[in-house]
PDB file of N, CA and C in Angstrom:
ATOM      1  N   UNK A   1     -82.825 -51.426 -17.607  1.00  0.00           N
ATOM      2  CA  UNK A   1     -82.470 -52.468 -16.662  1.00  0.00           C
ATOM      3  C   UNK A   1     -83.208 -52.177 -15.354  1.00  0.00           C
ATOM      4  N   UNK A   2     -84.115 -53.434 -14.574  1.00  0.00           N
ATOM      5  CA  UNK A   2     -84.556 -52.647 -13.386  1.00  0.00           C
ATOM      6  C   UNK A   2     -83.392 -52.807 -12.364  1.00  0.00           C
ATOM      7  N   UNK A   3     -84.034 -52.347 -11.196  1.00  0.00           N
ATOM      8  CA  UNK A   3     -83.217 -52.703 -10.076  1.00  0.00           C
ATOM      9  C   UNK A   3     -83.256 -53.677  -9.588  1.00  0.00           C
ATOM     10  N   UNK A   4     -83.763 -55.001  -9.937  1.00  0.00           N
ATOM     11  CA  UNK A   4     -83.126 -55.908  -9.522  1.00  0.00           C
ATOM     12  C   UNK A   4     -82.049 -56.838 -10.281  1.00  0.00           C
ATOM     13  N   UNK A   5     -82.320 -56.360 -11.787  1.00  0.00           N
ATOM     14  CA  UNK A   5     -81.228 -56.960 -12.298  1.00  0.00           C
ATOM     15  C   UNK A   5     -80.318 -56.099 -12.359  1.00  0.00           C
ATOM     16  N   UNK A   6     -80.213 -54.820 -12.024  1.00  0.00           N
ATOM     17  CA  UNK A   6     -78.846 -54.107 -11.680  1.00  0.00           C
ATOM     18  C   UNK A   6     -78.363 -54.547 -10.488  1.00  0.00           C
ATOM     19  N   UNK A   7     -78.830 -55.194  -9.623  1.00  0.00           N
ATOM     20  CA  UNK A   7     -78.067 -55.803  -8.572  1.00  0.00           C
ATOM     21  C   UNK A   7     -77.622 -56.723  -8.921  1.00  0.00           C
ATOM     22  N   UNK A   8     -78.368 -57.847  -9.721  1.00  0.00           N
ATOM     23  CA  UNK A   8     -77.590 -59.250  -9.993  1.00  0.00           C
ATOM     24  C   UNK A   8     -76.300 -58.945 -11.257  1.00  0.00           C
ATOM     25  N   UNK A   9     -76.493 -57.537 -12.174  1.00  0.00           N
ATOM     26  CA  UNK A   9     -75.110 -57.547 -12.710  1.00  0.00           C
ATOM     27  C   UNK A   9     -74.121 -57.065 -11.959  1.00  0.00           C
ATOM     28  N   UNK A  10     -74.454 -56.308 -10.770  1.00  0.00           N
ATOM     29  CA  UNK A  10     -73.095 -55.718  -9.863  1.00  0.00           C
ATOM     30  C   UNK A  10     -72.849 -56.889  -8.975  1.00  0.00           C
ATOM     31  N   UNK A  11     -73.628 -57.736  -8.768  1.00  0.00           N
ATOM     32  CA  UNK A  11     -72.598 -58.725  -7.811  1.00  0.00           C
ATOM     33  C   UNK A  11     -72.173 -59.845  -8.724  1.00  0.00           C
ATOM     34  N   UNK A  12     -72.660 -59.682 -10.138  1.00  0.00           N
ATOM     35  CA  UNK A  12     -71.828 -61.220 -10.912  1.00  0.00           C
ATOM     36  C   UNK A  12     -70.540 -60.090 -11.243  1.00  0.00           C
ATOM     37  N   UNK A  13     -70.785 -59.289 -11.567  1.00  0.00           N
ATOM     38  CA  UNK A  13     -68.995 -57.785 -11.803  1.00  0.00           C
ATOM     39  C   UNK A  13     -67.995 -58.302 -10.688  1.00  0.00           C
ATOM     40  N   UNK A  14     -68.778 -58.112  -9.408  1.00  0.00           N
ATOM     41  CA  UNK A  14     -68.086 -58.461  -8.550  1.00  0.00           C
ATOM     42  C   UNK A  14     -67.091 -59.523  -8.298  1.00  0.00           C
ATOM     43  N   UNK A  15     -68.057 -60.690  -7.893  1.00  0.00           N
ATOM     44  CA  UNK A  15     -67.460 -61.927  -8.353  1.00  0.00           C
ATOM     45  C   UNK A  15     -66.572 -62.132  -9.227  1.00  0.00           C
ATOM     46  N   UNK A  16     -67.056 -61.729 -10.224  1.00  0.00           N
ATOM     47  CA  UNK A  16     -65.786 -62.308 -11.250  1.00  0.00           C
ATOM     48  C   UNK A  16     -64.725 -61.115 -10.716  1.00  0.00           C
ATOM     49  N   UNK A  17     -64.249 -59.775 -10.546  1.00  0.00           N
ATOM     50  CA  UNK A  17     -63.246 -59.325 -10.179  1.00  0.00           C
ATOM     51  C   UNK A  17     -62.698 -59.608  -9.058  1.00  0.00           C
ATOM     52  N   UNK A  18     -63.571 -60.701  -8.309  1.00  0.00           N
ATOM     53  CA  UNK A  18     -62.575 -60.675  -6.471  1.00  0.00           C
ATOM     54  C   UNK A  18     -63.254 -59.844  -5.817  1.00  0.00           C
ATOM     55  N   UNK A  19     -63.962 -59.230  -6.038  1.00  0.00           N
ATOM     56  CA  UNK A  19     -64.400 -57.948  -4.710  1.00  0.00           C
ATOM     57  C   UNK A  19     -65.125 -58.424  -4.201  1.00  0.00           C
ATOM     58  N   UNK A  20     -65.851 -57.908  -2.575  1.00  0.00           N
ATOM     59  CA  UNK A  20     -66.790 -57.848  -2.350  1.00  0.00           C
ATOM     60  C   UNK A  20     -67.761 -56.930  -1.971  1.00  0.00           C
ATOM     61  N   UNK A  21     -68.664 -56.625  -2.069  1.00  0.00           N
ATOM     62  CA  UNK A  21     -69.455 -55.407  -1.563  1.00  0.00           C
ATOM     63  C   UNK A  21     -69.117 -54.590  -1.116  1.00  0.00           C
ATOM     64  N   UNK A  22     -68.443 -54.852   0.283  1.00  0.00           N
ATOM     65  CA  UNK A  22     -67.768 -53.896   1.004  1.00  0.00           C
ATOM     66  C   UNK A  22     -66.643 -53.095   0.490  1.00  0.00           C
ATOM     67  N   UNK A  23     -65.919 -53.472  -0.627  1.00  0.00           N
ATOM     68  CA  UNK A  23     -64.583 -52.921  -1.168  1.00  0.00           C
ATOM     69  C   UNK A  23     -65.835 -52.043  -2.154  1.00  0.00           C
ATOM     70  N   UNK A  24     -66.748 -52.294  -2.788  1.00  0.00           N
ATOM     71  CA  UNK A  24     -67.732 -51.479  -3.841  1.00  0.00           C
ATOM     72  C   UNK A  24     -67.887 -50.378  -3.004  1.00  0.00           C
ATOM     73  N   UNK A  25     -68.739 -50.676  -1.760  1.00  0.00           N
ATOM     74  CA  UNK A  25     -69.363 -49.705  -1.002  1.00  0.00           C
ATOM     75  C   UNK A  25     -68.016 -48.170  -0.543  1.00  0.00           C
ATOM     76  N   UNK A  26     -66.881 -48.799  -0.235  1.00  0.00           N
ATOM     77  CA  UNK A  26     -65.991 -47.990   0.117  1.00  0.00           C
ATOM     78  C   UNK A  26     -65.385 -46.991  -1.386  1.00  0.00           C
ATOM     79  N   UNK A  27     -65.527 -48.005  -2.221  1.00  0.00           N
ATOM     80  CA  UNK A  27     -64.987 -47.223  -3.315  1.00  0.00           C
ATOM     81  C   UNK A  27     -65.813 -46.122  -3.840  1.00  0.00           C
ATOM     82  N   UNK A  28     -67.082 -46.052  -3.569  1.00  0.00           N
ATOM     83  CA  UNK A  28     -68.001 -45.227  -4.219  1.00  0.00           C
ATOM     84  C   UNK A  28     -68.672 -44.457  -3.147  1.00  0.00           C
ATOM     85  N   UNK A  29     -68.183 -44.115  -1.932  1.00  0.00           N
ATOM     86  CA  UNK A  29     -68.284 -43.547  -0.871  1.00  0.00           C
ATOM     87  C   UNK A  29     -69.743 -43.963  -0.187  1.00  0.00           C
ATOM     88  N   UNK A  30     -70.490 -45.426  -0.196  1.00  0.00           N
ATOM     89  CA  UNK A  30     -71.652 -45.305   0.851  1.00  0.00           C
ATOM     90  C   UNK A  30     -71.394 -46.418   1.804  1.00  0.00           C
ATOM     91  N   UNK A  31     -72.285 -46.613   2.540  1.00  0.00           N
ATOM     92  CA  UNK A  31     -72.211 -47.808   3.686  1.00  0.00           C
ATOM     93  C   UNK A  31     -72.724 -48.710   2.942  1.00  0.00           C
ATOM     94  N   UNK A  32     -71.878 -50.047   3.429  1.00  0.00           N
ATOM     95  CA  UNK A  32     -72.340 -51.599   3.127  1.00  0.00           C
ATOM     96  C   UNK A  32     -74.353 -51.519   3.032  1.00  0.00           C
ATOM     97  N   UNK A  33     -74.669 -50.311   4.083  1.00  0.00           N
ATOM     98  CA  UNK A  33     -76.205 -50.814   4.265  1.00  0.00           C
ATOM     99  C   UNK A  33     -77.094 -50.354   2.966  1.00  0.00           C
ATOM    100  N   UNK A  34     -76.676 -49.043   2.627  1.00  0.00           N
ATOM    101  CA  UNK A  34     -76.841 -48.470   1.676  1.00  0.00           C
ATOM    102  C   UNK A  34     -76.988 -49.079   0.394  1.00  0.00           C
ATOM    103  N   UNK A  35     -75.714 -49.888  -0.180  1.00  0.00           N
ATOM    104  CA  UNK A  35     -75.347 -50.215  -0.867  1.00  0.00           C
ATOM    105  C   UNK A  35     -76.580 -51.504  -0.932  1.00  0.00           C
ATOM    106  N   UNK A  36     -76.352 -52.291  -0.236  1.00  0.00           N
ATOM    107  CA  UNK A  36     -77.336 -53.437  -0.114  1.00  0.00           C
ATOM    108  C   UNK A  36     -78.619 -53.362  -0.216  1.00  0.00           C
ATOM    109  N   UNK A  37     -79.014 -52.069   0.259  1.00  0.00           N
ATOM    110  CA  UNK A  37     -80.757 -51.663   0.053  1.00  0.00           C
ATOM    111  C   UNK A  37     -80.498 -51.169  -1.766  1.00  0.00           C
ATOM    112  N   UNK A  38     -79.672 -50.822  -2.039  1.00  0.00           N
ATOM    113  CA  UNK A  38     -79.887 -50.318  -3.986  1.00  0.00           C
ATOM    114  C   UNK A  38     -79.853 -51.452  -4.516  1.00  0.00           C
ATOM    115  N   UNK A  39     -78.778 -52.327  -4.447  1.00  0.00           N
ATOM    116  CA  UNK A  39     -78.896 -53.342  -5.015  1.00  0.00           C
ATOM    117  C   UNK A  39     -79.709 -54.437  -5.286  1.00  0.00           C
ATOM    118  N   UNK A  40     -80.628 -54.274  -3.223  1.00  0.00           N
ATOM    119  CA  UNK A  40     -81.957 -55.460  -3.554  1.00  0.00           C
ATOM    120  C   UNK A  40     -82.834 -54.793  -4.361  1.00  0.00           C
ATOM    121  N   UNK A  41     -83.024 -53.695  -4.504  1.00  0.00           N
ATOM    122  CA  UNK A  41     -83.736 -52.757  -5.287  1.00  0.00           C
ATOM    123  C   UNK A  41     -85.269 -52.114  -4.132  1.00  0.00           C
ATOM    124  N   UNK A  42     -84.546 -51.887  -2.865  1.00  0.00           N
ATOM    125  CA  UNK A  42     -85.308 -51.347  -2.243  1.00  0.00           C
ATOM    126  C   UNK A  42     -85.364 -49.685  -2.136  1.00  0.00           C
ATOM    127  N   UNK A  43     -83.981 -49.581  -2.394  1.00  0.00           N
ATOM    128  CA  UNK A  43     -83.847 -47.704  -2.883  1.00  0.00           C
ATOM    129  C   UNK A  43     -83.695 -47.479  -4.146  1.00  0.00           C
ATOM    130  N   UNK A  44     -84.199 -46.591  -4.985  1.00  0.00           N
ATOM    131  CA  UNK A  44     -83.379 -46.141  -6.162  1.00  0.00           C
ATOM    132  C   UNK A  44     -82.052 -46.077  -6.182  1.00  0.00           C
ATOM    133  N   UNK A  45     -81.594 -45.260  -5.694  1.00  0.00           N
ATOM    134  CA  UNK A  45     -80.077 -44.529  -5.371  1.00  0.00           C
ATOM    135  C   UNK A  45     -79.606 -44.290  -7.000  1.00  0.00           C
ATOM    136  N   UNK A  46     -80.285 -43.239  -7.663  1.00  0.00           N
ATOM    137  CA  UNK A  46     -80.037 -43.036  -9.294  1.00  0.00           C
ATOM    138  C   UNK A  46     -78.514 -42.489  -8.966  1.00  0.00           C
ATOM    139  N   UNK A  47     -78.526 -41.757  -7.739  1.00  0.00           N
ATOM    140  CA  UNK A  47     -76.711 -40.732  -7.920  1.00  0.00           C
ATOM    141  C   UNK A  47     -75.397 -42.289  -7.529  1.00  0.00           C
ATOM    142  N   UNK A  48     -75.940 -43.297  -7.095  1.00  0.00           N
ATOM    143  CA  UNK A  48     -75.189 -44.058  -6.952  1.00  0.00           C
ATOM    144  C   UNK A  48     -74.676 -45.111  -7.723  1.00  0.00           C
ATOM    145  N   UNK A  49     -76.204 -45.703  -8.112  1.00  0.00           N
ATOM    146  CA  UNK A  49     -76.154 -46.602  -9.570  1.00  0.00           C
ATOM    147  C   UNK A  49     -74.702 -46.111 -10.557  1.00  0.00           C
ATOM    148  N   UNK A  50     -75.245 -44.614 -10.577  1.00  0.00           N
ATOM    149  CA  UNK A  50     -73.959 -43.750 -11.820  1.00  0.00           C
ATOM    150  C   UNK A  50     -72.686 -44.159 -11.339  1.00  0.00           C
ATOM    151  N   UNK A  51     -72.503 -43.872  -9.863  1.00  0.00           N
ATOM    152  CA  UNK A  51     -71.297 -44.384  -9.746  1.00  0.00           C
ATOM    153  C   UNK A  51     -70.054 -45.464  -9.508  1.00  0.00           C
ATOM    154  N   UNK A  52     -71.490 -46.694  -9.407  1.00  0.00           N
ATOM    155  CA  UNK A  52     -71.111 -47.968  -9.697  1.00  0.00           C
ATOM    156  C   UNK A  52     -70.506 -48.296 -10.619  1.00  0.00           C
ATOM    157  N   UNK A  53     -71.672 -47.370 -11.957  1.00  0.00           N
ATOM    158  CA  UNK A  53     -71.501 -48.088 -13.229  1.00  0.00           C
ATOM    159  C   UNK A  53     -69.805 -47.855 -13.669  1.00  0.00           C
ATOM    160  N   UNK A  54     -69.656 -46.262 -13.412  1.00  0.00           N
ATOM    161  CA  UNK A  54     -68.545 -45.941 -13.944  1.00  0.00           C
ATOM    162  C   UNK A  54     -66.804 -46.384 -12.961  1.00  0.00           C
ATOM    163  N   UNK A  55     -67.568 -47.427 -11.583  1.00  0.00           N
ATOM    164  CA  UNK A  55     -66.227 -47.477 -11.141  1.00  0.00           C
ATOM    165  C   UNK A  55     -66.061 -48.620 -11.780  1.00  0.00           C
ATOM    166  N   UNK A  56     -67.592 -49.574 -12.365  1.00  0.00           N
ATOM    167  CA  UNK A  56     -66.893 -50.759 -12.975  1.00  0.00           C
ATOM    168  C   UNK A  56     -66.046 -50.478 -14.399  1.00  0.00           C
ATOM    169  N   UNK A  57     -66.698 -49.880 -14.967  1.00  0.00           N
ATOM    170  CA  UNK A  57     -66.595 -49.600 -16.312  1.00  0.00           C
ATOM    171  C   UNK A  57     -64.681 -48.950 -16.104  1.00  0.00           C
ATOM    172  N   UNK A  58     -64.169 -48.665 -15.473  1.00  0.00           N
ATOM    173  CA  UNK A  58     -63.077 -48.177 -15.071  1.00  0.00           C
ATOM    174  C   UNK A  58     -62.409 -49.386 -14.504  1.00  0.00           C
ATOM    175  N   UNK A  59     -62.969 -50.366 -13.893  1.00  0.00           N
ATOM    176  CA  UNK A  59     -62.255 -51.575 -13.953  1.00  0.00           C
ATOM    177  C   UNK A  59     -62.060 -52.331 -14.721  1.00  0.00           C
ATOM    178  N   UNK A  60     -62.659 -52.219 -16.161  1.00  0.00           N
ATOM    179  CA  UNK A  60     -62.808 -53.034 -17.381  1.00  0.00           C
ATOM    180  C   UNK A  60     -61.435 -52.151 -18.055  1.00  0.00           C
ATOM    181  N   UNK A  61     -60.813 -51.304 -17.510  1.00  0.00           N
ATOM    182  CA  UNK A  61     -59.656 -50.978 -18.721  1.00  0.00           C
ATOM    183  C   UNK A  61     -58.491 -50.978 -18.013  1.00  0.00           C
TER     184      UNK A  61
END
């Protein structure tokens, strides 16, 4: 998956759960700015991606 469609699946996750960014960003310990530069796919952020995946994947149960 690149990084830009790992951004467009974390904000359709989003959406459909109610969240917004900012509740992501807090849950997985970075800043809104942070968060927004991985997602447009201007940073890697490989240690963060991981922890996206698994806070969604933890919202799916």
């Amino acid at each position: 998956m690149s990084n830009l469609e790992f951004g467009i699946y974390v904000r359709s996750e989003l959406r459909r759960k109610g969240l917004q960014q900012r509740d992501l960003a807090k849950a997985v310990g970075c800043t809104d700015a942070y968060l927004s530069q991985v997602l447009n796919g201007e940073r890697e952020g490989l240690d963060l991606k991981k922890k996206i995946r698994d806070y969604l994947l933890e919202m799916k149960m």
